[in-house]
PDB file of N, CA and C in Angstrom:
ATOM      1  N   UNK A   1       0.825  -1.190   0.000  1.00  0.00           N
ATOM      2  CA  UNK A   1       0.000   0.000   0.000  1.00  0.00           C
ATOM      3  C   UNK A   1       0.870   1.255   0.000  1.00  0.00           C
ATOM      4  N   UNK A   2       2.111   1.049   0.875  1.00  0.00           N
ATOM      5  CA  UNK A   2       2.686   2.278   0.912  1.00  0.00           C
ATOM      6  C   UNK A   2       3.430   2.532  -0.266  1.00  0.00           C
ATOM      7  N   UNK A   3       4.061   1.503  -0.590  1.00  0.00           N
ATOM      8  CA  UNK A   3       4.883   1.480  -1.991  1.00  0.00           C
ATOM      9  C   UNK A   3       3.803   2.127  -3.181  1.00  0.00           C
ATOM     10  N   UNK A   4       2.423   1.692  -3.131  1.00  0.00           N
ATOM     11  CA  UNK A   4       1.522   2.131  -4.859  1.00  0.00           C
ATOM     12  C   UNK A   4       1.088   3.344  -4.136  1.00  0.00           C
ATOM     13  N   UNK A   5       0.698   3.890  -3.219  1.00  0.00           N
ATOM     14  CA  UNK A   5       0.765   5.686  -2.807  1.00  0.00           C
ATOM     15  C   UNK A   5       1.971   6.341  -3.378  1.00  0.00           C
ATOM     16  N   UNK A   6       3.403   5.792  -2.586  1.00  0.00           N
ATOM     17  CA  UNK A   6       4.312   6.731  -2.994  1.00  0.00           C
ATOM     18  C   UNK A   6       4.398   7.485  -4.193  1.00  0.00           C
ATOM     19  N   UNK A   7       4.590   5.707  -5.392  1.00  0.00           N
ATOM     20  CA  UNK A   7       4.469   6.151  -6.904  1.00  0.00           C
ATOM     21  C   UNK A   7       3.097   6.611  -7.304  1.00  0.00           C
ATOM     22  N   UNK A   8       2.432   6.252  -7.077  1.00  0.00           N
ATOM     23  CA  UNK A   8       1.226   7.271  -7.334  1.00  0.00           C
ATOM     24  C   UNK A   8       1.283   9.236  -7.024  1.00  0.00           C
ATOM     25  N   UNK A   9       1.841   9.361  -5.816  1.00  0.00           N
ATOM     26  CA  UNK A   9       2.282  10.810  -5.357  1.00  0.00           C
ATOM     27  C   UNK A   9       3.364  11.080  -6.588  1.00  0.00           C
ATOM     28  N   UNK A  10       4.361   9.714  -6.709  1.00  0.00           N
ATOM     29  CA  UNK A  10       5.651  10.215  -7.027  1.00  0.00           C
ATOM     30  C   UNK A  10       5.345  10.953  -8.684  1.00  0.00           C
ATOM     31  N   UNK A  11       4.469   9.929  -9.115  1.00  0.00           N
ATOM     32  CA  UNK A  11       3.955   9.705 -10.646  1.00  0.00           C
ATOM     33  C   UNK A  11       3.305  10.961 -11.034  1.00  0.00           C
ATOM     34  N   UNK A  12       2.613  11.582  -9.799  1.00  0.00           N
ATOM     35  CA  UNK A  12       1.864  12.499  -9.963  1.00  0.00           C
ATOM     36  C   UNK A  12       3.137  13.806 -10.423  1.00  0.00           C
ATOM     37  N   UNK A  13       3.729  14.447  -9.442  1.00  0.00           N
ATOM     38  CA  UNK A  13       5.065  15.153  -9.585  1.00  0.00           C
ATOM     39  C   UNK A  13       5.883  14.845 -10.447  1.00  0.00           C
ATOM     40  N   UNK A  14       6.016  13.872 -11.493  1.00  0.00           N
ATOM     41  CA  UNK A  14       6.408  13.895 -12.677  1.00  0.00           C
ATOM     42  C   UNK A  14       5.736  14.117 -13.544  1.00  0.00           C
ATOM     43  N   UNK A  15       4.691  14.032 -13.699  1.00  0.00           N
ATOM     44  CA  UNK A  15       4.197  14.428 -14.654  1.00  0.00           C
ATOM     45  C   UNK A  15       3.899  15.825 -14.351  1.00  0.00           C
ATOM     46  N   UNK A  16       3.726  16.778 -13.404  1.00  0.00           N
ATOM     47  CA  UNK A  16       3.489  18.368 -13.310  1.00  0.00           C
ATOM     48  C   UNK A  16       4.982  18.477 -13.791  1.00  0.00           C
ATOM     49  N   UNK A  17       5.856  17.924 -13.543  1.00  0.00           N
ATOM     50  CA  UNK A  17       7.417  18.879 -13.190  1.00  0.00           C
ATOM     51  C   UNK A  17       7.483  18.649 -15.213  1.00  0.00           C
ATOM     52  N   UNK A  18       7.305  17.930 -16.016  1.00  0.00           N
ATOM     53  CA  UNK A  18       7.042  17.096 -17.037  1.00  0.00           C
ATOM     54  C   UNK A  18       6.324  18.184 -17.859  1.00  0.00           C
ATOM     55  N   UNK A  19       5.556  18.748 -17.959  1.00  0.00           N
ATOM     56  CA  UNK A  19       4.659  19.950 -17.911  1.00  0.00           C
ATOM     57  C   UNK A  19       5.164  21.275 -17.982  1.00  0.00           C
ATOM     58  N   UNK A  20       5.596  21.379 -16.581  1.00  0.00           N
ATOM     59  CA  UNK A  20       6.308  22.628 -16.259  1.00  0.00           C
ATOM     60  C   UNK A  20       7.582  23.355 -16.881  1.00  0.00           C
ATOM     61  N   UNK A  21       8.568  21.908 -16.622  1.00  0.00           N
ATOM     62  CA  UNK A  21       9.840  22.222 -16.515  1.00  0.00           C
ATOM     63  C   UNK A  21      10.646  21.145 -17.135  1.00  0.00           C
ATOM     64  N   UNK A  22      10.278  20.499 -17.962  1.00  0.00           N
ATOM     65  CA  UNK A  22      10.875  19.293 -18.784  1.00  0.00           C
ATOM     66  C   UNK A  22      12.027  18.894 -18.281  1.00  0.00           C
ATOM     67  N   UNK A  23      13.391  19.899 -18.305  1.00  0.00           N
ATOM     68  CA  UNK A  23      14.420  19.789 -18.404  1.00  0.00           C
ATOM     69  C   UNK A  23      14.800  18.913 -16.820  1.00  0.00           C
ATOM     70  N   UNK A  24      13.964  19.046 -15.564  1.00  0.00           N
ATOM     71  CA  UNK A  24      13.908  18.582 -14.552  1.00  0.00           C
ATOM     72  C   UNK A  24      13.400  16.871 -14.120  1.00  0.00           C
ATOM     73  N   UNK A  25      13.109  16.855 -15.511  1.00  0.00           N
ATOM     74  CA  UNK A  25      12.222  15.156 -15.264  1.00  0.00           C
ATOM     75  C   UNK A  25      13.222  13.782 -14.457  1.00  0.00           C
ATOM     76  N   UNK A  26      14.496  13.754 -15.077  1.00  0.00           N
ATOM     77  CA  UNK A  26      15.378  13.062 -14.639  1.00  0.00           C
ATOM     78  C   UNK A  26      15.595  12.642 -12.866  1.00  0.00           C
ATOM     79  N   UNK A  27      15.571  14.195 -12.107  1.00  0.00           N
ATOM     80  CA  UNK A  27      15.582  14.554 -11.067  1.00  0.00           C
ATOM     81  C   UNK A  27      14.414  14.112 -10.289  1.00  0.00           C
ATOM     82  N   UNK A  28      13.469  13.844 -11.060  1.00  0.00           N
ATOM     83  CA  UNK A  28      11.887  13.829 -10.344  1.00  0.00           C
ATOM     84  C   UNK A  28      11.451  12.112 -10.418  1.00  0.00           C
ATOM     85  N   UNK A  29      12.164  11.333 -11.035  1.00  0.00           N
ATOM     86  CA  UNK A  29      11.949   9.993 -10.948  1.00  0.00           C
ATOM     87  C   UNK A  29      12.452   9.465  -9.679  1.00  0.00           C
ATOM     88  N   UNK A  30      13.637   9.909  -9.185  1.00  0.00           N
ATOM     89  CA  UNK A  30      14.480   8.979  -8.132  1.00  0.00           C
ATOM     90  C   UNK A  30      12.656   8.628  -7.000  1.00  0.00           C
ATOM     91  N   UNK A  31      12.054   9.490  -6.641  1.00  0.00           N
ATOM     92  CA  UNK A  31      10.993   9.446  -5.423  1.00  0.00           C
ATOM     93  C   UNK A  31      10.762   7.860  -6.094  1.00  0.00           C
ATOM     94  N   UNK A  32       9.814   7.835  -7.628  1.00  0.00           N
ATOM     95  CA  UNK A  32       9.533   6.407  -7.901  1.00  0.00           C
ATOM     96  C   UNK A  32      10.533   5.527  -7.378  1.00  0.00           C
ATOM     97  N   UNK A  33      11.164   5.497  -7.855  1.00  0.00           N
ATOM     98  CA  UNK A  33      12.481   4.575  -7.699  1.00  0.00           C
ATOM     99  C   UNK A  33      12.068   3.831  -6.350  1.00  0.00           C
ATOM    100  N   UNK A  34      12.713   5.201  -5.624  1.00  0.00           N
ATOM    101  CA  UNK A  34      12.910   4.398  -4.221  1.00  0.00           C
ATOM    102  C   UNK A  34      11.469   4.162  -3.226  1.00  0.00           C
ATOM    103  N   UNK A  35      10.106   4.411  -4.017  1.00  0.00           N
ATOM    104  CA  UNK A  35       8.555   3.961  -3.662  1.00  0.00           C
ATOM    105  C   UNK A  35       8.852   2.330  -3.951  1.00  0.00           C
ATOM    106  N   UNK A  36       9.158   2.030  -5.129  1.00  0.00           N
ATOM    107  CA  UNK A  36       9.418   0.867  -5.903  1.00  0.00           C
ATOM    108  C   UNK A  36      10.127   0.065  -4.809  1.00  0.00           C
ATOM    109  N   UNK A  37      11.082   0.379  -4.745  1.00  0.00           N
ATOM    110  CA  UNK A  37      12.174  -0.533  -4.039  1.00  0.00           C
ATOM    111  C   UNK A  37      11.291  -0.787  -2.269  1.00  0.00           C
ATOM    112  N   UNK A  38      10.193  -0.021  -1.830  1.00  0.00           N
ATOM    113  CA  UNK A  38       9.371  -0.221  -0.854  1.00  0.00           C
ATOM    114  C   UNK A  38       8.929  -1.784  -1.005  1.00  0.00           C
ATOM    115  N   UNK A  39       8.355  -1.848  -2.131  1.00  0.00           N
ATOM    116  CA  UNK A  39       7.577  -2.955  -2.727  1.00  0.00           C
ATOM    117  C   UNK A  39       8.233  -4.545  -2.407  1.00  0.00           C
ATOM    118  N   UNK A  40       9.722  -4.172  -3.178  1.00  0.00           N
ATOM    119  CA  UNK A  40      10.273  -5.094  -3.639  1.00  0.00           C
ATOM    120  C   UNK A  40      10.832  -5.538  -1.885  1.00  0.00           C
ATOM    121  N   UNK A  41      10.712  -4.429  -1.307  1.00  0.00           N
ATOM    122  CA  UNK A  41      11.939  -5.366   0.034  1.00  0.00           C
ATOM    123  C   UNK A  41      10.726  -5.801   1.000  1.00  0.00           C
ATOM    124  N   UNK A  42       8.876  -5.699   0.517  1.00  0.00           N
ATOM    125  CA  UNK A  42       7.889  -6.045   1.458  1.00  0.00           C
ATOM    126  C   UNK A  42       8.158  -7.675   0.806  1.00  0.00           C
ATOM    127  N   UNK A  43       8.212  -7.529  -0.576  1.00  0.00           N
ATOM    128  CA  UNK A  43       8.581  -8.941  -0.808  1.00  0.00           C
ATOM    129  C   UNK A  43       9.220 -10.331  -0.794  1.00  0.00           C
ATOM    130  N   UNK A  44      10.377  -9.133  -0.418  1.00  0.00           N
ATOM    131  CA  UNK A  44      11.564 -10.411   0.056  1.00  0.00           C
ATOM    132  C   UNK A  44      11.257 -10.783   1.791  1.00  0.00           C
ATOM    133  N   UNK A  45      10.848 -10.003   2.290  1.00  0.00           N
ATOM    134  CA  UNK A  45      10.324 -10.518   3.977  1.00  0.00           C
ATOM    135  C   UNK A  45       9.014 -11.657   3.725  1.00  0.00           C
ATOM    136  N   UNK A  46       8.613 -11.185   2.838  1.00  0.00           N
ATOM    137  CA  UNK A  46       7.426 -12.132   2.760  1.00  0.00           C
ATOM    138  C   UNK A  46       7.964 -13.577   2.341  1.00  0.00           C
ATOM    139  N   UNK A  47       8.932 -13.651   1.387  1.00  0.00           N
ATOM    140  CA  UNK A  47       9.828 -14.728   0.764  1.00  0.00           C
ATOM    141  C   UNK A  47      10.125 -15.590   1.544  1.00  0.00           C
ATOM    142  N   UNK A  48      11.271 -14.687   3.097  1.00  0.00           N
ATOM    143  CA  UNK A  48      11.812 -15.241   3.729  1.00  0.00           C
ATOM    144  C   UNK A  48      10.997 -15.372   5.379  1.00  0.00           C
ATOM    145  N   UNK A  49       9.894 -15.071   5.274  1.00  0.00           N
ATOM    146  CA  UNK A  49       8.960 -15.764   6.147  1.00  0.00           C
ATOM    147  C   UNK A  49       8.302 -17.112   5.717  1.00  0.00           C
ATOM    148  N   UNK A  50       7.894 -16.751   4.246  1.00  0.00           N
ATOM    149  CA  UNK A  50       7.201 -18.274   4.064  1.00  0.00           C
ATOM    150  C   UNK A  50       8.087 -19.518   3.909  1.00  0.00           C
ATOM    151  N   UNK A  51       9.702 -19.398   3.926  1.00  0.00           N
ATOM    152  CA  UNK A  51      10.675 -20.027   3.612  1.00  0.00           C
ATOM    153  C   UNK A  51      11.079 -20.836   5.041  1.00  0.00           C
ATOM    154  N   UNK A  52      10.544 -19.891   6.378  1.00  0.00           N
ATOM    155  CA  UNK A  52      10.499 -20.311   7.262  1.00  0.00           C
ATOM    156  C   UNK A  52       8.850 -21.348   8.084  1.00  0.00           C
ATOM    157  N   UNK A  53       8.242 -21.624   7.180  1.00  0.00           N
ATOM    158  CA  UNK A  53       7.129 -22.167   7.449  1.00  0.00           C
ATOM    159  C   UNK A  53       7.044 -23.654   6.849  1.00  0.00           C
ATOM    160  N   UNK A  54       7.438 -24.827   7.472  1.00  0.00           N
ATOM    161  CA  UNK A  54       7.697 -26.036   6.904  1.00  0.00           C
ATOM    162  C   UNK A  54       7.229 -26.794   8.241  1.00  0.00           C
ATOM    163  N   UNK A  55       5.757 -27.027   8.021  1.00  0.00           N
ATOM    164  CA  UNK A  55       5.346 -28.298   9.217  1.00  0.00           C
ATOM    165  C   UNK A  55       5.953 -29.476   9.530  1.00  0.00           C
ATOM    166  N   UNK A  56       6.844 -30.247   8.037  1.00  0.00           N
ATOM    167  CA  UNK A  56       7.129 -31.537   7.976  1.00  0.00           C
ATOM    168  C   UNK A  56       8.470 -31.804   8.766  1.00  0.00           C
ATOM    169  N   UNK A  57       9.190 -30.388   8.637  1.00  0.00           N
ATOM    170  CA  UNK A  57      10.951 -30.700   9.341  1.00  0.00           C
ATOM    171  C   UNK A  57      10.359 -29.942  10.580  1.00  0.00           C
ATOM    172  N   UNK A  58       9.826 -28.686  10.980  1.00  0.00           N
ATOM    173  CA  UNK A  58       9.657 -28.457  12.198  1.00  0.00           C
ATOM    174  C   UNK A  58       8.273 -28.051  12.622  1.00  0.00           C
ATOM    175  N   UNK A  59       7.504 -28.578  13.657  1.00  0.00           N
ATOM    176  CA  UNK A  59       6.209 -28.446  14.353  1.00  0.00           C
ATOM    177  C   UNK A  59       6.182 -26.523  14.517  1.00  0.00           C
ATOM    178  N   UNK A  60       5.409 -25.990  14.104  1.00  0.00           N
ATOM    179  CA  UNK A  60       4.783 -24.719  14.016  1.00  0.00           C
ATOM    180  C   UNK A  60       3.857 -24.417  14.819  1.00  0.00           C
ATOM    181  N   UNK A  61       4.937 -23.382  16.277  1.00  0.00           N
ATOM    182  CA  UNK A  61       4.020 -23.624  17.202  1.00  0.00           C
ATOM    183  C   UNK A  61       3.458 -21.839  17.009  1.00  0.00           C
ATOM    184  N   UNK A  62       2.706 -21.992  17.940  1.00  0.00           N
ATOM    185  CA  UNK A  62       1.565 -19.943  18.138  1.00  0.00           C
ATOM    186  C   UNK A  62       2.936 -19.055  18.210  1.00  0.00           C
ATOM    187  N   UNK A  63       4.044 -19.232  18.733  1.00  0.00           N
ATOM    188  CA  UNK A  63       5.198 -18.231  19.244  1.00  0.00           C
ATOM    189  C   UNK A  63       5.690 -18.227  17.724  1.00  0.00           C
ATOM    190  N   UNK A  64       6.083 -18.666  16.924  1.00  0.00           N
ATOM    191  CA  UNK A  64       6.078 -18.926  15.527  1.00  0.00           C
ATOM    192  C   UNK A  64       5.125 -18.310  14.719  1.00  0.00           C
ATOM    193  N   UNK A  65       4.104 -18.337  14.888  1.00  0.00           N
ATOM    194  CA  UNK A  65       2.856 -17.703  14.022  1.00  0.00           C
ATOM    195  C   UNK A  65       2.896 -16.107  14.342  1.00  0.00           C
ATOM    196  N   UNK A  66       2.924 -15.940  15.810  1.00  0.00           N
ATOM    197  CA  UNK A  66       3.006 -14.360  16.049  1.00  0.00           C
ATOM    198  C   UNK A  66       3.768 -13.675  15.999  1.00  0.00           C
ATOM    199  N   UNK A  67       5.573 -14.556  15.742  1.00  0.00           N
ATOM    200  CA  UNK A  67       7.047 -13.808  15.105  1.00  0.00           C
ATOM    201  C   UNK A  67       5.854 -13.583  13.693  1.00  0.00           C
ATOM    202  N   UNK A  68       6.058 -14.138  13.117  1.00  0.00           N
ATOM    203  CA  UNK A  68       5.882 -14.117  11.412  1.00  0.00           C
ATOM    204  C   UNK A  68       4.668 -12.799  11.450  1.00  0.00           C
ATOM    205  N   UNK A  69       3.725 -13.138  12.043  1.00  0.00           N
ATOM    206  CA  UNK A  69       2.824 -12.233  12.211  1.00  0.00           C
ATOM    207  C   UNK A  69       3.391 -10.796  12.410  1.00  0.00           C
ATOM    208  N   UNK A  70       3.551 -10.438  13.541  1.00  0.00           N
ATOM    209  CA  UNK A  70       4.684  -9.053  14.176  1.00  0.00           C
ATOM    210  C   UNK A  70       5.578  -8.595  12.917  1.00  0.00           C
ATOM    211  N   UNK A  71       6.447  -9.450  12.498  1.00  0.00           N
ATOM    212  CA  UNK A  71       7.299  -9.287  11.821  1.00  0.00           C
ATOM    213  C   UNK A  71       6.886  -8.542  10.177  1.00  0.00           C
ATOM    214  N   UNK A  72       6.013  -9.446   9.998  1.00  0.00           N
ATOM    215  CA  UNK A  72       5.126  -9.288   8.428  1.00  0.00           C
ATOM    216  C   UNK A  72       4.537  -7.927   8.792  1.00  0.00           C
ATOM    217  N   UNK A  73       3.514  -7.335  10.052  1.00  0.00           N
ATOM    218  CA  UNK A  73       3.112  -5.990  10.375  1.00  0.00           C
ATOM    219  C   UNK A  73       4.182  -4.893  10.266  1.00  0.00           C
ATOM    220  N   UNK A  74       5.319  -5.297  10.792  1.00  0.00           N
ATOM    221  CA  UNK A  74       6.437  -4.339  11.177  1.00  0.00           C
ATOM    222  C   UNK A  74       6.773  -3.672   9.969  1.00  0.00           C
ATOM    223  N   UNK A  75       7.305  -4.932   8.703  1.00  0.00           N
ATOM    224  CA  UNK A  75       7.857  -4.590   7.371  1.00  0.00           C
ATOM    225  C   UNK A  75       6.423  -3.580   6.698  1.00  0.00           C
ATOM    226  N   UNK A  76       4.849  -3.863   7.018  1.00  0.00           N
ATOM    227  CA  UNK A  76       4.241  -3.479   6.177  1.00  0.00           C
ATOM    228  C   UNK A  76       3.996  -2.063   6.655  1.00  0.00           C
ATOM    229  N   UNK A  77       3.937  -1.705   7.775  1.00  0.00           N
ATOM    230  CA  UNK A  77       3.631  -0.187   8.666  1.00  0.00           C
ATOM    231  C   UNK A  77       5.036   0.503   8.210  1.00  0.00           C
ATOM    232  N   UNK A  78       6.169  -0.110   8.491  1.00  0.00           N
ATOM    233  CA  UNK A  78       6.763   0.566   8.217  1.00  0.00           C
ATOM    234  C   UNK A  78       7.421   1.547   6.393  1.00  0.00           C
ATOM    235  N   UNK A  79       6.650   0.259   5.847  1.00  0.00           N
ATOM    236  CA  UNK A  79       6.397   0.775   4.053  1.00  0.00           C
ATOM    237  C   UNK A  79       5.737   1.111   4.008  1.00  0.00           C
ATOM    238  N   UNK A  80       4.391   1.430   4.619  1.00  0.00           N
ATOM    239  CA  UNK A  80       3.333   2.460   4.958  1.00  0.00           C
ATOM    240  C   UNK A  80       3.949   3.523   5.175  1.00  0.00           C
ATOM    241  N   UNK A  81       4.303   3.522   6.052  1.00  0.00           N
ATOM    242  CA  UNK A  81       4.335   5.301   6.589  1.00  0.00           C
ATOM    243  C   UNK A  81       5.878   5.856   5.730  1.00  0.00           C
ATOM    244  N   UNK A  82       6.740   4.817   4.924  1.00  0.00           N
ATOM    245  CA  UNK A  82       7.680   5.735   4.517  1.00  0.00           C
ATOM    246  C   UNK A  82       7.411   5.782   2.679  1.00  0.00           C
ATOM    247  N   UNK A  83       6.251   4.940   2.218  1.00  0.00           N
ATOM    248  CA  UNK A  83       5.501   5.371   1.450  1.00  0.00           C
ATOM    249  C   UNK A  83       5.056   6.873   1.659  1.00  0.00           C
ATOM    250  N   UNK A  84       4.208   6.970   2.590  1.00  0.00           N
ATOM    251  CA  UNK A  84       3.354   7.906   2.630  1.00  0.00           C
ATOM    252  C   UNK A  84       4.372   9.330   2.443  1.00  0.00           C
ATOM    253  N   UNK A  85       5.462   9.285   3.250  1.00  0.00           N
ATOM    254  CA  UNK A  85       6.465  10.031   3.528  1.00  0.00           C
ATOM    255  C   UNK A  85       6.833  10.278   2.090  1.00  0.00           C
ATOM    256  N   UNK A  86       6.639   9.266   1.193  1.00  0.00           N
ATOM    257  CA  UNK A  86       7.759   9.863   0.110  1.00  0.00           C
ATOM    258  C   UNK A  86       7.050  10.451  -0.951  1.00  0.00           C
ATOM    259  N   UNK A  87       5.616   9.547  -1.210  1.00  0.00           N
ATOM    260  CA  UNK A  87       4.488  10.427  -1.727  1.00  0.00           C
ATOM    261  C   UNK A  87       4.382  11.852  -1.717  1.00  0.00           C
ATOM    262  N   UNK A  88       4.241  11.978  -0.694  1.00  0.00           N
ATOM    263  CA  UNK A  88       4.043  13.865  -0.212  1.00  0.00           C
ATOM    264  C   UNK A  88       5.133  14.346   0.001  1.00  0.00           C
ATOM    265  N   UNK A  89       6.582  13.990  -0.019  1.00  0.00           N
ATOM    266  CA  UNK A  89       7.730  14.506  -0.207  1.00  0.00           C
ATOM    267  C   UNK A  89       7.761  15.012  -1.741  1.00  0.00           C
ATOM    268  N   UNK A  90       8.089  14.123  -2.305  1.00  0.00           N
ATOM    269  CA  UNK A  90       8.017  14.104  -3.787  1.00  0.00           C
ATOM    270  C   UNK A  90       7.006  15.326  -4.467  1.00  0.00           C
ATOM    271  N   UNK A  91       5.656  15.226  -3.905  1.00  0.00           N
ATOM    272  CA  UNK A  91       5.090  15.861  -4.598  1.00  0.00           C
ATOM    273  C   UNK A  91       4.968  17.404  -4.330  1.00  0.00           C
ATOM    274  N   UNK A  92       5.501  17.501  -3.376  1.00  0.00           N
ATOM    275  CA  UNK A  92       5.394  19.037  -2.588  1.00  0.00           C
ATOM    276  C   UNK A  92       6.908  20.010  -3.341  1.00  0.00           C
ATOM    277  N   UNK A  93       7.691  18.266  -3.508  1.00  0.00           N
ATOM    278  CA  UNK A  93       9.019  18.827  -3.570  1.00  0.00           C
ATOM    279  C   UNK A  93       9.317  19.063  -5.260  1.00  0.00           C
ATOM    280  N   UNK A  94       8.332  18.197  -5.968  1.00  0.00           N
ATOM    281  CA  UNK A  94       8.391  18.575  -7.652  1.00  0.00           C
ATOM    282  C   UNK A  94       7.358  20.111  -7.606  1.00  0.00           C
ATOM    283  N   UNK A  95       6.335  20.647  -7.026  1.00  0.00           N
ATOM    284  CA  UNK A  95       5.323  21.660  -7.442  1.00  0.00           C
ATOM    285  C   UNK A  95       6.565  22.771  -7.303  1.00  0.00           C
ATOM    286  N   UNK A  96       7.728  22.704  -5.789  1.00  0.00           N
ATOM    287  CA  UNK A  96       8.396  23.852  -5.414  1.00  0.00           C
ATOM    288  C   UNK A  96       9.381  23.432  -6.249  1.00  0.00           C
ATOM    289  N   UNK A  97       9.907  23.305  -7.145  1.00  0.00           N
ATOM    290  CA  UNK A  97      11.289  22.934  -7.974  1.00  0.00           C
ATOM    291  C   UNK A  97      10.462  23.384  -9.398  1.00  0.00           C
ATOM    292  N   UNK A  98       9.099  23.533  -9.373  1.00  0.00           N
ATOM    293  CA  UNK A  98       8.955  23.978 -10.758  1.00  0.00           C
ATOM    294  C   UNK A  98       8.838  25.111 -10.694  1.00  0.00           C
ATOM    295  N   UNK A  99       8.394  25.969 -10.073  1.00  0.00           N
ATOM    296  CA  UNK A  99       8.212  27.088  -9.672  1.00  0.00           C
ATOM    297  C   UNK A  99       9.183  27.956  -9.881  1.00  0.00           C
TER     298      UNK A  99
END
């Protein structure tokens, strides 16, 4: 969620700065970029949680379910809120750079 806000904010500020100030577009992608890379590292936790979930070699007890649990919240709040952060960075920060 936080990762498709960012680029959505980010997407938005490229295309005004795109508009505005052409010559600036280069400068105005990095926000995507690093919204993107939000995505990709919710993925690899997710990878390496389910990599840790194998009933047959080890019994999967509740203390197990609520690491993975906690853990899976932690990675996603925290790409939440630095989504959100980069969304409205980005876009505040392409309107004042065209200006």
């Amino acid at each position: 969620m936080g990762a498709a806000y960012g680029t959505a904010k980010s997407g938005v500020g490229v295309a005004s700065m795109g508009v505005m100030r052409p010559e600036l577009v280069m400068k105005s992608i990095v926000p995507v970029v690093m919204a993107g890379v939000l995505g990709i590292y919710g993925l690899i936790i997710a990878v390496i949680i389910s990599t840790g979930i194998n009933p047959k070699v080890k019994s999967y007890y509740l203390f197990d379910g609520y690491a993975h649990l906690s853990s899976g919240l932690a990675c996603g709040l925290a790409g939440l809120s630095a989504g959100m952060a980069i969304g409205i960075l980005s876009s505040r920060s392409g309107q004042s750079r065209a200006d």
